[in-house]
N, C-alpha and C. Protein backbone atom coordinates (compact mmCIF):
# COMPACT_ATOMS: atom_id res chain seq x y z
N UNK A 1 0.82 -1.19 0.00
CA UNK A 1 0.00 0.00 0.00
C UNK A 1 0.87 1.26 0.00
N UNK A 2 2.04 1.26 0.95
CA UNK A 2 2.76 2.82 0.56
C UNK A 2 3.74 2.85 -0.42
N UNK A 3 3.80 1.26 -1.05
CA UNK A 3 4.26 1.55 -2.30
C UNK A 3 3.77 1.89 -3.26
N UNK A 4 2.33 1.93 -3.75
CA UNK A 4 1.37 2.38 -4.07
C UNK A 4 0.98 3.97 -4.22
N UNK A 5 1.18 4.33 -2.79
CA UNK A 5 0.96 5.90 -2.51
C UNK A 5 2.00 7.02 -3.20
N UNK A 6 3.16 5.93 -2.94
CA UNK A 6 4.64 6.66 -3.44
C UNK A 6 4.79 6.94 -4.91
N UNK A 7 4.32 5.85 -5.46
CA UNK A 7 4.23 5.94 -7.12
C UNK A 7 3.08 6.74 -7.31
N UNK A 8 2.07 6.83 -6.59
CA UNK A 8 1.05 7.93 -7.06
C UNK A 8 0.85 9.17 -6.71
N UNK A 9 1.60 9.53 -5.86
CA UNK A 9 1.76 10.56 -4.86
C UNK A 9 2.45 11.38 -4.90
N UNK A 10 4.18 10.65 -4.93
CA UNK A 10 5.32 10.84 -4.62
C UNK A 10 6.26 11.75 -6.24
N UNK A 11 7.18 11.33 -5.90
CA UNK A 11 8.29 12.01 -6.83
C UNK A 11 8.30 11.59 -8.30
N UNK A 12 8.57 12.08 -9.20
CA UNK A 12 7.84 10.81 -10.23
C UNK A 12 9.53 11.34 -10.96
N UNK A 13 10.28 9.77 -11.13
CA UNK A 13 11.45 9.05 -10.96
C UNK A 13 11.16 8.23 -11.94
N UNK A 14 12.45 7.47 -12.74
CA UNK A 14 12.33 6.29 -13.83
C UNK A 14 12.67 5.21 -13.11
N UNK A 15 12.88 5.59 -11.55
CA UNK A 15 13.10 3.90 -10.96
C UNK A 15 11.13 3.09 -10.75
N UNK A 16 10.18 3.99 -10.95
CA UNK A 16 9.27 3.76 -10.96
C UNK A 16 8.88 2.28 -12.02
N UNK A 17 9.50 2.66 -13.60
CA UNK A 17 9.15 2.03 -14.67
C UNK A 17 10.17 0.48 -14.00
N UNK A 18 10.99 0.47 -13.03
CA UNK A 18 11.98 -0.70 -12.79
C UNK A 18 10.96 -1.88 -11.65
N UNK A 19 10.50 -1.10 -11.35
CA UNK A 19 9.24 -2.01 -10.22
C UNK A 19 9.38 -3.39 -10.76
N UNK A 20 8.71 -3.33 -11.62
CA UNK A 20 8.21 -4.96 -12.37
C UNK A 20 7.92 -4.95 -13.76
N UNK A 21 8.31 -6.04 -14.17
CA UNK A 21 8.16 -5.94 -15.50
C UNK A 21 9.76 -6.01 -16.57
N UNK A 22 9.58 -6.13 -17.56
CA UNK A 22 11.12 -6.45 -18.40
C UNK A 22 11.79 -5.73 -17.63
N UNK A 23 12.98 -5.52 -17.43
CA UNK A 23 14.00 -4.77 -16.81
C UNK A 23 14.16 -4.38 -15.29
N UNK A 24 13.19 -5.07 -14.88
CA UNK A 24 12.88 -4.85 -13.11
C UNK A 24 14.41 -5.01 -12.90
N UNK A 25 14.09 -3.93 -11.61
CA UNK A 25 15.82 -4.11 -10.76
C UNK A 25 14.96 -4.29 -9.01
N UNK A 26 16.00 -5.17 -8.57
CA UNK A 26 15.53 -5.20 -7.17
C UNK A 26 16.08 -3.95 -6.27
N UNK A 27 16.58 -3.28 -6.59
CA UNK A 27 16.67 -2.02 -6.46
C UNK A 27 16.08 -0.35 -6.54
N UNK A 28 14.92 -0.61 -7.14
CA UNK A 28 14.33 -0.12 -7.61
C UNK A 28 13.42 0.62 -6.51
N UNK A 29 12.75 -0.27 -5.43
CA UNK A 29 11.92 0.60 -4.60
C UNK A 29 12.65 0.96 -3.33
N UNK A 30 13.89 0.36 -3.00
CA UNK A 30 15.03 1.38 -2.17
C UNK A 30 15.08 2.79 -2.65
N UNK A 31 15.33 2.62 -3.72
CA UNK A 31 15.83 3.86 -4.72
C UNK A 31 14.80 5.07 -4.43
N UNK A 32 13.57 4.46 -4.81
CA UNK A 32 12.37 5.69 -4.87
C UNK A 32 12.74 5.85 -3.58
N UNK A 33 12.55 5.29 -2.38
CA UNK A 33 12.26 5.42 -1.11
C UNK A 33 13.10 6.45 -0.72
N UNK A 34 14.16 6.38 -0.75
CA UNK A 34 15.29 7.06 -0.46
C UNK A 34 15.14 8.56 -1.71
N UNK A 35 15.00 8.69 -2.34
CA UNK A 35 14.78 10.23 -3.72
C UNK A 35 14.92 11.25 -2.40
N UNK A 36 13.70 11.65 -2.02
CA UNK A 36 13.76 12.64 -1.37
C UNK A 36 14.89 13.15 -0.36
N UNK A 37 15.24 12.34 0.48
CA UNK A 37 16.96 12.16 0.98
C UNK A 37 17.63 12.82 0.44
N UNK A 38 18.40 11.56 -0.97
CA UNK A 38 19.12 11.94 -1.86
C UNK A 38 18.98 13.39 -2.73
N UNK A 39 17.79 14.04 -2.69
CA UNK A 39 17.93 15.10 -3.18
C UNK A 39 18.29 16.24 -2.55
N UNK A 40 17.97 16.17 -1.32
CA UNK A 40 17.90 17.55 -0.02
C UNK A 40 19.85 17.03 0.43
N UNK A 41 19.67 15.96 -0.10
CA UNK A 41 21.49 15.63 0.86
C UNK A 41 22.65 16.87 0.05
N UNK A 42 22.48 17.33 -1.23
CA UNK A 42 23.78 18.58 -1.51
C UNK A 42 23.43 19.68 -1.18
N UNK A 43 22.01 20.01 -0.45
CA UNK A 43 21.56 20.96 0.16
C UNK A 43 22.55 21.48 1.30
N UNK A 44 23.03 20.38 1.84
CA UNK A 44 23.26 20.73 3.90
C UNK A 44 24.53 20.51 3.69
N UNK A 45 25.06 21.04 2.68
CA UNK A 45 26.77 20.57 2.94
C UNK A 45 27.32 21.49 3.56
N UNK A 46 26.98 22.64 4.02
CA UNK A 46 27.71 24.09 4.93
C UNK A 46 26.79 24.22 6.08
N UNK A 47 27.54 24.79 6.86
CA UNK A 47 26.80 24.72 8.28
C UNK A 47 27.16 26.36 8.55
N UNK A 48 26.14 26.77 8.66
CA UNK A 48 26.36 28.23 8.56
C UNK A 48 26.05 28.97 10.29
N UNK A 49 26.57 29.40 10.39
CA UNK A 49 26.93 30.21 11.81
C UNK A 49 26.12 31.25 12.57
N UNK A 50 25.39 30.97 13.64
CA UNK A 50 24.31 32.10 13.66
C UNK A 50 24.80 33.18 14.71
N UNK A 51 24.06 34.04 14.14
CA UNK A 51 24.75 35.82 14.64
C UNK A 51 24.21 35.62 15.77
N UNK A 52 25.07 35.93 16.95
CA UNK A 52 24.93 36.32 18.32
C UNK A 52 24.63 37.91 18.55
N UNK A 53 23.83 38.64 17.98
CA UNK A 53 23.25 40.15 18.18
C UNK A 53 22.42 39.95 19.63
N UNK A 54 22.23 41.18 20.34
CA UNK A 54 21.34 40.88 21.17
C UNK A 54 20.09 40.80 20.52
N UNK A 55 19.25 39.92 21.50
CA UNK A 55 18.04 39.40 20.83
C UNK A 55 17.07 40.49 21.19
N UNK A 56 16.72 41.71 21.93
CA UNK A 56 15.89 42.48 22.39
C UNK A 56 15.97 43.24 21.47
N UNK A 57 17.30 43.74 20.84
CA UNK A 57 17.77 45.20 20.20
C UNK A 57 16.79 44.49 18.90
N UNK A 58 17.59 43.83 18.35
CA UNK A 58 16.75 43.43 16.98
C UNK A 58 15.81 42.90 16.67
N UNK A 59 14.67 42.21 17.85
CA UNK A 59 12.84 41.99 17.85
C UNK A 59 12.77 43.43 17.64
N UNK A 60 13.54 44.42 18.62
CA UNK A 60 12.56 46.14 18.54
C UNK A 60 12.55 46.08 16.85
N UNK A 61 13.83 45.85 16.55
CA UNK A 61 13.78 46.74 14.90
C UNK A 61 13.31 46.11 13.88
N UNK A 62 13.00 44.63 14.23
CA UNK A 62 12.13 43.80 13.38
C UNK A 62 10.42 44.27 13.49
N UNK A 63 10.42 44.70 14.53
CA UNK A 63 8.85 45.01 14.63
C UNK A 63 8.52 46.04 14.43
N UNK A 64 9.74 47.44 14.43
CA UNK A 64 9.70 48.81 13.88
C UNK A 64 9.03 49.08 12.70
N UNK A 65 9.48 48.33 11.51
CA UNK A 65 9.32 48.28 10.10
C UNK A 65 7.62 47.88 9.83
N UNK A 66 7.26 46.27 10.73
CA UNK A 66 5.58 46.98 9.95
C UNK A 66 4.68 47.47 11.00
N UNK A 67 5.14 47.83 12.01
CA UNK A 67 4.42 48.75 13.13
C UNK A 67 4.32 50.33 12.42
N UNK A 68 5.33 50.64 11.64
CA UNK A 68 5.20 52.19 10.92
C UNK A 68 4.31 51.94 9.63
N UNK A 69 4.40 50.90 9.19
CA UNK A 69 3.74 50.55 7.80
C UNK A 69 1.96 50.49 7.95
N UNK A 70 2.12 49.90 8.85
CA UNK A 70 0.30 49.43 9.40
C UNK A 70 0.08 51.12 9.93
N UNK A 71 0.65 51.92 10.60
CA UNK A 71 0.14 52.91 11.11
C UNK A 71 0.41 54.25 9.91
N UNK A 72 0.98 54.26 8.68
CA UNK A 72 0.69 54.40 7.39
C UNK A 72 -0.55 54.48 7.13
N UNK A 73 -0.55 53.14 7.04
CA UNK A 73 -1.91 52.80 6.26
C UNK A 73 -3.03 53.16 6.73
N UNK A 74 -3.32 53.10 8.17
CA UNK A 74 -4.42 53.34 8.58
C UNK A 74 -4.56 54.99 8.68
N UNK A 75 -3.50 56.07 8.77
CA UNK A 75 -3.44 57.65 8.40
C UNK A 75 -4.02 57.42 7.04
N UNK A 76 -3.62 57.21 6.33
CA UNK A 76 -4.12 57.40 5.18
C UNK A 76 -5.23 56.97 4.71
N UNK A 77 -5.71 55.83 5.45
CA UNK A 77 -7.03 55.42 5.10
C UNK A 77 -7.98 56.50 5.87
N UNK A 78 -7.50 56.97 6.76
CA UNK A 78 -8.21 57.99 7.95
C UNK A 78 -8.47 59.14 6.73
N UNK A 79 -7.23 59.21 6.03
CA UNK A 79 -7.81 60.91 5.58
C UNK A 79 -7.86 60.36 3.98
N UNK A 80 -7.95 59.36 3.41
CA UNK A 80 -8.83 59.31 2.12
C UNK A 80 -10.42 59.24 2.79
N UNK A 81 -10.72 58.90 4.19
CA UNK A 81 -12.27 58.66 4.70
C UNK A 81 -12.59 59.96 5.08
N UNK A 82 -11.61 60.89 5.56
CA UNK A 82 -11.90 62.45 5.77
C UNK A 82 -12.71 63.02 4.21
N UNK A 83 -11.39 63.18 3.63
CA UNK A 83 -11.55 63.82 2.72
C UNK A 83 -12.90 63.49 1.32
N UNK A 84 -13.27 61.87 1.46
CA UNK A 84 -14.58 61.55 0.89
C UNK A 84 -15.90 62.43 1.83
N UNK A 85 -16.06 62.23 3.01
CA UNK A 85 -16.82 62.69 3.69
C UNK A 85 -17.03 64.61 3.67
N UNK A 86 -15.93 65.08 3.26
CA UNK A 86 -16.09 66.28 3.08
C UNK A 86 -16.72 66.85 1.78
């Protein structure tokens, strides 16, 4: 059955056509099984280093940016609603 799901579901691979039939390899449903693995595996070859900033300073300035944006928007929606009403 989740070999089933995999061929209908899953990654669509020519180890599929090896299942059964002329040219079957017994290898074949390792292979699928494993695809997704094998593909994400040249992904993670660097291990990248995370910035020690203080964490307070930069939530403020992450939340600066759409705290001014939202309060934008709503001025301006304030006085396109003024200025219709007038």
């Amino acid at each position: 059955m989740m070999m089933m799901m995999m061929v209908y579901f899953g990654l669509f691979t020519p180890y599929q056509y090896r299942l059964v039939g002329p040219g079957a390899w017994r290898g074949a449903r390792d292979a699928m099984l494993s695809t997704r693995e094998r593909m994400l595996q040249p992904l993670m070859t660097r291990r990248v280093a995370v910035a020690t900033n203080d964490s307070s300073s930069s939530s403020r300035r992450s939340l600066l940016v759409p705290a001014s944006m939202g309060a934008a928007v709503v001025a301006l929606a304030w006085l396109l609603y003024r200025r219709r009403a007038d």
